[in-house]
Protein backbone atom coordinates (compact mmCIF):
# COMPACT_ATOMS: atom_id res chain seq x y z
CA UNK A 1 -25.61 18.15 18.46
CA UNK A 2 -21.70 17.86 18.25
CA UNK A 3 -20.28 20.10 15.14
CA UNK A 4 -19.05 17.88 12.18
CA UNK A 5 -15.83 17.67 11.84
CA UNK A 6 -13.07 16.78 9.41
CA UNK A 7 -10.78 14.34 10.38
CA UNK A 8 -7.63 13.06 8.99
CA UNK A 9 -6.56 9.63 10.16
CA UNK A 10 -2.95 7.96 9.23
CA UNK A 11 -3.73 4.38 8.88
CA UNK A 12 -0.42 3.77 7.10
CA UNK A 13 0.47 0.65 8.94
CA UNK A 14 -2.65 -1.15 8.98
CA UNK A 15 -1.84 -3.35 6.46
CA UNK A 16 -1.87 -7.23 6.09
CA UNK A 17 1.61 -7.02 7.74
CA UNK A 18 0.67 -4.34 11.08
CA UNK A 19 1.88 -5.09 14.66
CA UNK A 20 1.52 -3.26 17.49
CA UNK A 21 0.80 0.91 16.28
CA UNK A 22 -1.27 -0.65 13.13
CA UNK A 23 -3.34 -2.72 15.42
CA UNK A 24 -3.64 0.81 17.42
CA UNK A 25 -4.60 2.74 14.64
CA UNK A 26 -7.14 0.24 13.34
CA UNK A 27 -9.05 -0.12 15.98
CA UNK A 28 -9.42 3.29 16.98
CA UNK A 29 -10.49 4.38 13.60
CA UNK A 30 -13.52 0.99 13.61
CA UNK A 31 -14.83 2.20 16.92
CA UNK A 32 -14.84 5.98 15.98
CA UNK A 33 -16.72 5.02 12.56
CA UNK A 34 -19.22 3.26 14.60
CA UNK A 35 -19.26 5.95 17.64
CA UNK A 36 -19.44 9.07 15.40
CA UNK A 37 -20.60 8.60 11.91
CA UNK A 38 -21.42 11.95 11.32
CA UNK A 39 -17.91 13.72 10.73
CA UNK A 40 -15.93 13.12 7.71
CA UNK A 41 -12.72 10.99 7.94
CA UNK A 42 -9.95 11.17 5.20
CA UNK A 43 -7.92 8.28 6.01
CA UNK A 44 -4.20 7.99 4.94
CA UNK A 45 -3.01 4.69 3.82
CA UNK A 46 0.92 6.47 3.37
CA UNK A 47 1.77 9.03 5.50
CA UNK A 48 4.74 10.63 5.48
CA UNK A 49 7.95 9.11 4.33
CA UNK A 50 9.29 7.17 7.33
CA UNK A 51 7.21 4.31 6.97
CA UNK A 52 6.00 3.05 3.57
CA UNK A 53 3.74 -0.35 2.90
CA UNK A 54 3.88 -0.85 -0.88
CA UNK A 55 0.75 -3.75 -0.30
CA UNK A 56 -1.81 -1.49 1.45
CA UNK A 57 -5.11 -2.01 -0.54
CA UNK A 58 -6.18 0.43 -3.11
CA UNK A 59 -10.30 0.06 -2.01
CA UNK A 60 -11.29 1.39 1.39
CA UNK A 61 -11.33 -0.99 3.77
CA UNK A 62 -12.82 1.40 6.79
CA UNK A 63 -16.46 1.83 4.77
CA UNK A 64 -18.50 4.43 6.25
CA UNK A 65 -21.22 7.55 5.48
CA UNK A 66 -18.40 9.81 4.78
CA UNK A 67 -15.06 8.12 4.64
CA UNK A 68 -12.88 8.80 2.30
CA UNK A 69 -9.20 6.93 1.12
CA UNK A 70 -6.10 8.37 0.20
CA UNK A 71 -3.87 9.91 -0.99
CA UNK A 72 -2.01 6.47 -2.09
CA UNK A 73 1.32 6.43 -2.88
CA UNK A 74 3.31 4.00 -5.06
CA UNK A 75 6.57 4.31 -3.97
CA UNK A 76 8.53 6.07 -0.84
CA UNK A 77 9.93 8.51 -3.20
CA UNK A 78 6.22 9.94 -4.35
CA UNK A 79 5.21 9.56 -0.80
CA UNK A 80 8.10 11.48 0.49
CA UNK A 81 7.13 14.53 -2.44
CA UNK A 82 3.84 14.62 -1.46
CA UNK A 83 3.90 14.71 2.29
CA UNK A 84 7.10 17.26 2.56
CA UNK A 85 5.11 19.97 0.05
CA UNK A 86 4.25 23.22 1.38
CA UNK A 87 0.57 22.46 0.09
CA UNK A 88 0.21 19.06 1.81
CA UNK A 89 -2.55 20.66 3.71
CA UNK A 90 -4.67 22.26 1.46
CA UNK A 91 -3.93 18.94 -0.89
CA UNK A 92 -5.66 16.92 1.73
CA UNK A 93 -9.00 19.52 1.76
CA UNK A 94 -7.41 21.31 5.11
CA UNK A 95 -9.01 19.02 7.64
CA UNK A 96 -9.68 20.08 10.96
CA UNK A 97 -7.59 17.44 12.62
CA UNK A 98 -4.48 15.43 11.14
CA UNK A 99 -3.76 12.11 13.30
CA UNK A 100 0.05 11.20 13.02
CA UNK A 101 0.36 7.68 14.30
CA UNK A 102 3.43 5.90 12.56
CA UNK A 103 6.02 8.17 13.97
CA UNK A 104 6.74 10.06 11.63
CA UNK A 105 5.92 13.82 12.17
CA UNK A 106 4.43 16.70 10.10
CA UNK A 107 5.83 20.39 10.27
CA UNK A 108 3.95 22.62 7.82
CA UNK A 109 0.48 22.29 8.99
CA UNK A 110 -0.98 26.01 9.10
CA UNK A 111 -4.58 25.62 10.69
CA UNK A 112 -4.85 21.84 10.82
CA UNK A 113 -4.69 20.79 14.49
CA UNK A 114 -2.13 17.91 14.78
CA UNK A 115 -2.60 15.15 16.93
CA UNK A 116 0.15 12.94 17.83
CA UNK A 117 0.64 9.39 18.90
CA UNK A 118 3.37 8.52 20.90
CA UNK A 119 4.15 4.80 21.59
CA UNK A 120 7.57 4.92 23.24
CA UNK A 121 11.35 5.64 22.76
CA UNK A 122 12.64 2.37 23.48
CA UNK A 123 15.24 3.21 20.74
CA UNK A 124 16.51 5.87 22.88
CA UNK A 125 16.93 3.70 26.03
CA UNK A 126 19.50 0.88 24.41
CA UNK A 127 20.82 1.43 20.86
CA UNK A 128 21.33 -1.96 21.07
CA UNK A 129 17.60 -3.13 20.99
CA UNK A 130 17.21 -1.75 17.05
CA UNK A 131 19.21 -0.14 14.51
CA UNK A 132 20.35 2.70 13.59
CA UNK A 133 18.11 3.57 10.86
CA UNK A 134 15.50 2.70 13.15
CA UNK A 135 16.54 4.23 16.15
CA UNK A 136 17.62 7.53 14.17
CA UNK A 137 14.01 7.65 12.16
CA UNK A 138 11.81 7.03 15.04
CA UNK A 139 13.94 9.61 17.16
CA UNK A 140 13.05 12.43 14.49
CA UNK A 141 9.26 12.11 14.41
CA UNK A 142 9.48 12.43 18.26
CA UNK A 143 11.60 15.49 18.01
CA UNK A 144 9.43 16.86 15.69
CA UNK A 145 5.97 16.22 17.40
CA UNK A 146 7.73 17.86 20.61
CA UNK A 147 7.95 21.17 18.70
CA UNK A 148 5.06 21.08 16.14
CA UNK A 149 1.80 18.69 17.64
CA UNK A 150 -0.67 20.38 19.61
CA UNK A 151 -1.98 17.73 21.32
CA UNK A 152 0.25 14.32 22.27
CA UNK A 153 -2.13 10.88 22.31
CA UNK A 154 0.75 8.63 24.97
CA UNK A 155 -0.38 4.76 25.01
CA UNK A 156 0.40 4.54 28.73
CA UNK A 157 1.08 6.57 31.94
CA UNK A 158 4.57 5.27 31.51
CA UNK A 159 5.24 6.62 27.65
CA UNK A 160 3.68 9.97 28.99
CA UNK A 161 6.34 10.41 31.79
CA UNK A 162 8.97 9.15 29.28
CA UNK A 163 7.82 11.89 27.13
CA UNK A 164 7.90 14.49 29.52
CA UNK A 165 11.09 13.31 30.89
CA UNK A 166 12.82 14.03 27.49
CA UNK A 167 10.87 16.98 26.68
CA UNK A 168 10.48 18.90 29.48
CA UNK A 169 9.36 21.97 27.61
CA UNK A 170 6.18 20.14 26.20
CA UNK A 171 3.28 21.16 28.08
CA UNK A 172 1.73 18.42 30.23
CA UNK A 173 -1.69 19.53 29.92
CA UNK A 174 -1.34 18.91 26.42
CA UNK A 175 -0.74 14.86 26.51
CA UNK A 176 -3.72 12.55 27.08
CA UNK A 177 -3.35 8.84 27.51
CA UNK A 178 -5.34 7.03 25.30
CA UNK A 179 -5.18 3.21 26.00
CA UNK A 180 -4.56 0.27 23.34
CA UNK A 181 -7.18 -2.83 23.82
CA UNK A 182 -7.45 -6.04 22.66
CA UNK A 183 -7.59 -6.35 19.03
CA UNK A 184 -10.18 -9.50 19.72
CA UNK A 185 -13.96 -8.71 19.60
CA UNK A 186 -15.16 -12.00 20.89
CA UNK A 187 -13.62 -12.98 24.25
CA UNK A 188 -15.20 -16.98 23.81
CA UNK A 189 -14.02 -17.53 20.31
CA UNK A 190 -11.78 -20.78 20.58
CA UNK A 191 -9.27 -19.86 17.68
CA UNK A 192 -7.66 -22.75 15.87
CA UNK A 193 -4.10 -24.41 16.36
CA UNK A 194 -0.88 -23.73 14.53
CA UNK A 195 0.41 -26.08 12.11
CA UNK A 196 3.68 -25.61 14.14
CA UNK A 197 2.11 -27.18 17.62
CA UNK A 198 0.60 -30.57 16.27
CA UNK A 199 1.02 -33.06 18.80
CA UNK A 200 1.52 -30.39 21.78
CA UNK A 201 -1.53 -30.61 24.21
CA UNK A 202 -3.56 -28.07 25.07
CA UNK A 203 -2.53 -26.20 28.36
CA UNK A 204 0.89 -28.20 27.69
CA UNK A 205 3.26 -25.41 26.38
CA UNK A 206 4.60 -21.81 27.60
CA UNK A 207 4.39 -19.17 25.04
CA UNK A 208 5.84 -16.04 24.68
CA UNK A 209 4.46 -13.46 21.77
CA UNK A 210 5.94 -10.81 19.88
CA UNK A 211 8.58 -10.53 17.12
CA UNK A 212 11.87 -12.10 18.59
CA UNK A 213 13.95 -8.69 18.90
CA UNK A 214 16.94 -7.63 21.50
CA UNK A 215 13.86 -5.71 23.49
CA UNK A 216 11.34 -8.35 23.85
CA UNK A 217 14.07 -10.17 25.53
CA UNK A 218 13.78 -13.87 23.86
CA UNK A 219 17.30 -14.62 24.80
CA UNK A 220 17.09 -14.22 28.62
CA UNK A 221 13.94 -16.32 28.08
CA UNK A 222 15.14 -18.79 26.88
CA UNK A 223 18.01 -19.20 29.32
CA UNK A 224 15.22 -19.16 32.37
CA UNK A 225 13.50 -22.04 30.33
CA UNK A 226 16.65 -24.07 30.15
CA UNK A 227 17.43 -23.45 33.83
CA UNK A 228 13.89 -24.87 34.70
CA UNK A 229 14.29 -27.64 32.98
CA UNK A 230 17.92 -28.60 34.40
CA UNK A 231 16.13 -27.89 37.69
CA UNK A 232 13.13 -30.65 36.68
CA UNK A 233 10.71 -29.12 35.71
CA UNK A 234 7.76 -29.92 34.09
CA UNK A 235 8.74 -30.73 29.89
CA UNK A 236 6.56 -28.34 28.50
CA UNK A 237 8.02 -26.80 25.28
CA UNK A 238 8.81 -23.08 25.05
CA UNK A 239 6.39 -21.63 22.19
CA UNK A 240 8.07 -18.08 20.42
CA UNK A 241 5.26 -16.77 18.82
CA UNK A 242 6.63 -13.87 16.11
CA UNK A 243 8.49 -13.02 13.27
CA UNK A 244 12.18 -12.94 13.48
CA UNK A 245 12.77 -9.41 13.94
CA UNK A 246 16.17 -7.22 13.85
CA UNK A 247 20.12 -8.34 15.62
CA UNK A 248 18.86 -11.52 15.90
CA UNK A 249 20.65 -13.94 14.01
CA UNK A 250 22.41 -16.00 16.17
CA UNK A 251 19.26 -16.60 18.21
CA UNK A 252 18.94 -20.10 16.96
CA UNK A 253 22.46 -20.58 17.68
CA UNK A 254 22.11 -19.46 21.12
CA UNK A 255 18.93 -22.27 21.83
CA UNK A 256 21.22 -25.14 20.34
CA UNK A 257 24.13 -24.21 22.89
CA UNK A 258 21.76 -23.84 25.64
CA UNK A 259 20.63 -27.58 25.03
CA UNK A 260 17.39 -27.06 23.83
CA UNK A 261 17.26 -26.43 20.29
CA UNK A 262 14.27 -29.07 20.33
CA UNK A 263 12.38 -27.60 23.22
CA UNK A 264 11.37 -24.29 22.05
CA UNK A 265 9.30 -24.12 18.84
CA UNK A 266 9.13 -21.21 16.95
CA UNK A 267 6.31 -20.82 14.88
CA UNK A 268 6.95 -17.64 12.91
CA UNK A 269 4.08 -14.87 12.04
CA UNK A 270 0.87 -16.01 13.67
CA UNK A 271 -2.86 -15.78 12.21
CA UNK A 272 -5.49 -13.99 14.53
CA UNK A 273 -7.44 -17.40 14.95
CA UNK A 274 -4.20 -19.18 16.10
CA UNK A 275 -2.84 -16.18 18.09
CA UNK A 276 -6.52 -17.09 20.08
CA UNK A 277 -5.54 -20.53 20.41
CA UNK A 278 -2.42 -20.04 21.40
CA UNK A 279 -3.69 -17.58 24.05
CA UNK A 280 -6.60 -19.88 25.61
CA UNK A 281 -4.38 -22.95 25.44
CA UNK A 282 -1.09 -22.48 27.25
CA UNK A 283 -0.02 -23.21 30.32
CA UNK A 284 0.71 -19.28 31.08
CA UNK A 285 1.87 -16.58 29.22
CA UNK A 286 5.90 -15.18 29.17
CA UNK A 287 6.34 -11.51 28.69
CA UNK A 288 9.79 -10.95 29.77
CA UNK A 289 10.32 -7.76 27.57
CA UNK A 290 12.71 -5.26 28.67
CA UNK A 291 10.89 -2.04 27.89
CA UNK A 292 7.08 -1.64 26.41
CA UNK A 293 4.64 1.73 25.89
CA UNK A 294 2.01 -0.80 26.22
CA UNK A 295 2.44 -4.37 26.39
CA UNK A 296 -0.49 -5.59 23.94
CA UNK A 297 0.38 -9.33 24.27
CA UNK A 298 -0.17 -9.49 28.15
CA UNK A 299 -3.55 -7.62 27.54
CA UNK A 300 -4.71 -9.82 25.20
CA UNK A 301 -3.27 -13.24 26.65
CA UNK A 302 -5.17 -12.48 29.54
CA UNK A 303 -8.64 -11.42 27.65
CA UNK A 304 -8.78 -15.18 26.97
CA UNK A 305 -7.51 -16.57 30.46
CA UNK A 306 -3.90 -16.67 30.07
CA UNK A 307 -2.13 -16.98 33.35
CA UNK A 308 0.78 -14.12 33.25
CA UNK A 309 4.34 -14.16 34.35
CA UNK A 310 5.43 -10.56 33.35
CA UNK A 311 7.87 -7.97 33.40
CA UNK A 312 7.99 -5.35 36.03
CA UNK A 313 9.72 -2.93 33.58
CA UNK A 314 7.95 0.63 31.91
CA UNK A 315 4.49 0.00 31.39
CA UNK A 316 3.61 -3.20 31.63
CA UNK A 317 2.66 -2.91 35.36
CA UNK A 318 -0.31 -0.89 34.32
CA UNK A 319 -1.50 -3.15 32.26
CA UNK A 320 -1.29 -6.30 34.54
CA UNK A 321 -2.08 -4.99 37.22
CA UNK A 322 -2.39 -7.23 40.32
CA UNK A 323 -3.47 -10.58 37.77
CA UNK A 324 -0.06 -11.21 36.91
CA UNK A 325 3.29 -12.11 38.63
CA UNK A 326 5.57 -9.14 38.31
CA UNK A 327 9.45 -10.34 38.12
CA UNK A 328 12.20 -8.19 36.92
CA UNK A 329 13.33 -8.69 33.13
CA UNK A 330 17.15 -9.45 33.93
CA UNK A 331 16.30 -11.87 36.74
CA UNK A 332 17.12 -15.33 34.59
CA UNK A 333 16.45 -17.37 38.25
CA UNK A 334 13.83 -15.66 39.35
CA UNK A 335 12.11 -16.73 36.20
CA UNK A 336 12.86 -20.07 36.69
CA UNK A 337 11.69 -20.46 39.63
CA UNK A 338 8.27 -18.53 38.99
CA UNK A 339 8.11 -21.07 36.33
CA UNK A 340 8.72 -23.97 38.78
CA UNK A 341 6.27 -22.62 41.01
CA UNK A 342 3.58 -22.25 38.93
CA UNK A 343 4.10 -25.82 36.87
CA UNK A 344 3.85 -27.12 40.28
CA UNK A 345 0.69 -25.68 41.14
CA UNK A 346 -2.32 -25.60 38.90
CA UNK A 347 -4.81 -24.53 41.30
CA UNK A 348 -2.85 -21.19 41.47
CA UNK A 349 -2.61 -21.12 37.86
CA UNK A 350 -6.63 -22.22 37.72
CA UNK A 351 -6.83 -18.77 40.15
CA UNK A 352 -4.46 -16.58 37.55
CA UNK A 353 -6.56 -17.28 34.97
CA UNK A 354 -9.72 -15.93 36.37
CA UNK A 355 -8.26 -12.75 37.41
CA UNK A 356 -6.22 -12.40 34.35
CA UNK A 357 -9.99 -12.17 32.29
CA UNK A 358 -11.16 -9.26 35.25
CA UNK A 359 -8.22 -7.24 33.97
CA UNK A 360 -8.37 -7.52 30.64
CA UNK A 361 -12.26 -6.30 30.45
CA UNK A 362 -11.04 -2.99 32.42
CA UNK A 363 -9.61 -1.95 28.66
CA UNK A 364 -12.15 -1.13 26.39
CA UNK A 365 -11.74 0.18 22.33
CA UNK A 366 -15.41 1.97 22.62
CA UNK A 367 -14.21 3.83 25.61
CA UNK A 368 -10.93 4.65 24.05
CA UNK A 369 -12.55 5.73 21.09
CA UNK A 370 -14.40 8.09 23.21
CA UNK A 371 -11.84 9.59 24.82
CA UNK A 372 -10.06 10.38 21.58
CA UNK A 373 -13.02 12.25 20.04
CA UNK A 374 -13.62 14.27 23.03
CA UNK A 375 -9.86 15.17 22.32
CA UNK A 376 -10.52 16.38 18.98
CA UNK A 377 -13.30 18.41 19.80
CA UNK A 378 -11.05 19.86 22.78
CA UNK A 379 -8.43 20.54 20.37
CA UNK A 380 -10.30 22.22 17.60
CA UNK A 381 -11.60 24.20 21.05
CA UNK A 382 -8.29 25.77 22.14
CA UNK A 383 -5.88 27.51 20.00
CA UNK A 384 -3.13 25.94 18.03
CA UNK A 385 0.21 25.26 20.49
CA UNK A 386 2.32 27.40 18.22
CA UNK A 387 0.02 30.71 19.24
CA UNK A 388 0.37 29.88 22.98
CA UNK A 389 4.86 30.01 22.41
């Protein structure tokens, strides 16, 4: 019988608001709950003093046999006191494992074997895809997990390399990629439309998810969707599904000069049930983004039979695999004509869409879960990195 173990999980950006690393970090800590009951998670809803969600609940809402919540923070100030103290360890009842996953980056941990998630350092690749605060934030947790983790968690082969590309004195055996999976349990659920699409027909719209940022590459987009339709194509409106993220403001601006301002419909934050419909109910999927450590929305577009036109950039070639059609981020025409292509042929799109589900059932949370608790046990097997320098 596997020794109990006490585990400390940073759920931080789980809350009502998460994106990609909260949707992460909750479903790894569901499936472990379910897969291991027996060891004792202390889950922590701030963490650190990077990231700080003033709305995370004050109730538990991971219940299990021995779960416990906190500690909770009202403010970034308190959580920066708390989390910087020399006796944030023994504070916390000195688990056995403390789970970073927001980026930001413990140093003081004693005995406490730190796990780290890395997503990816997209902020290092362009400063122009985020801002400084960002970029200079997210840069320092990095740094610091490259000199104080023992054990790196990297979302994809391509984040790993990344990794080991800037830190070259970080030892490989010591990074393990742990996969992120569809947050959707229930690949037949239908979901329900967006106020935003009534009167659009089902399987009568492209979509392209995520927040509308530089990175994700909504600009280029859109330009590849106005070239198809100068070239004749089909008039199927563009659907942004996202929140208007960072530098862009004249994003809006740029779809009225392109001519097509009334064409593309952005619908803002999406609900999981309409993210579903969305997904099962486009024509195909648009995932032109520049630079990913994962890719969630092609994963989960094609869980629910999305044909895929996506980027050939970072990692997203892992995760499509051979379902989707691979075109380079920057390639504006090449876009356009996929686009033309595909509009023009629905029995290849009717073949993209069964393929697309094949892939998407290669990524499974259980198994993920899995793999991360064998880590933990391996790391509370070998010594702490610091005695091995």
């Amino acid at each position: 019988m596997r020794k109990a173990l006490h585990l400390g999980f940073d759920i931080s950006q789980t809350g009502s608001g998460k994106a990609g690393c909260g949707y992460y970090a909750h479903a790894l800590i569901k499936a472990m709950l379910e897969l291991a009951p027996e060891h004792r998670y202390s889950l922590f809803p701030s963490f650190g003093d990077f990231y700080f969600d003033a709305l995370m609940p004050i109730l538990n809402p991971y219940p299990g046999r021995d779960t416990h919540y906190g500690p909770r923070h009202l403010s970034r100030e308190a959580a920066r006191k708390y989390w910087l103290g020399d006796q944030v360890e023994s504070s916390l009842g000195n688990p056995d494992v403390v789970h970073a996953n927001n980026f930001w980056c413990p140093m003081q941990l004693g005995a406490s074997r730190l796990i780290y998630t890395f997503y990816d350092m997209g902020f290092a690749v362009e400063p122009a895809w985020t801002t400084e605060a960002n970029r200079v934030g997210c840069f320092d947790g990095v740094f610091r997990s490259a000199i104080a983790a023992d054990w790196v968690v990297a979302i994809s082969e391509a984040s790993k390399a990344h990794y080991l590309r800037v830190f070259p004195h970080f030892p490989e055996g010591r990074i393990r990629v742990i996969y992120p999976c569809s947050r959707f349990a229930d690949s037949t659920a239908g979901g329900r439309r967006p106020k935003a699409l009534d009167g659009v027909p089902a399987g009568g719209f492209w979509l392209n998810v995520g927040t509308v940022e530089p990175r994700k590459n909504q600009r280029r987009l859109a330009e590849a969707y106005a070239r198809y339709l100068a070239l004749g194509g089909a008039p199927m409106p563009l659907v942004l599904a996202g929140g208007k993220g960072w530098l862009m403001e004249d994003f809006q601006k740029h779809l009225y000069e392109l001519g097509i301002e009334a064409q593309v419909v952005m619908t803002g934050y999406v609900s999981d049930e309409e993210l579903i419909w969305l997904y099962r109910n486009c024509y195909a999927n648009l995932y032109p983004s520049l630079f990913e450590g994962f890719g969630l929305p092609v994963l989960e577009g094609m869980q629910f039979g999305a044909p895929t036109l996506a980027s050939n950039s970072s990692s997203i070639p892992e995760v499509a695999g051979t379902a989707a059609r691979l075109l380079a981020p920057e390639d504006t025409e090449g876009w356009a004509q996929a686009m033309l292509r595909l509009a023009a042929n629905r029995s290849e799109r009717e073949k993209m869409s069964a393929v697309a589900e094949e892939q998407a059932g290669l990524f499974d949370w259980r198994r993920s879960a899995a793999a991360l608790l064998q880590l933990y046990e391996e790391a509370m097997a070998s010594p702490k990195r610091r005695m091995l320098i």
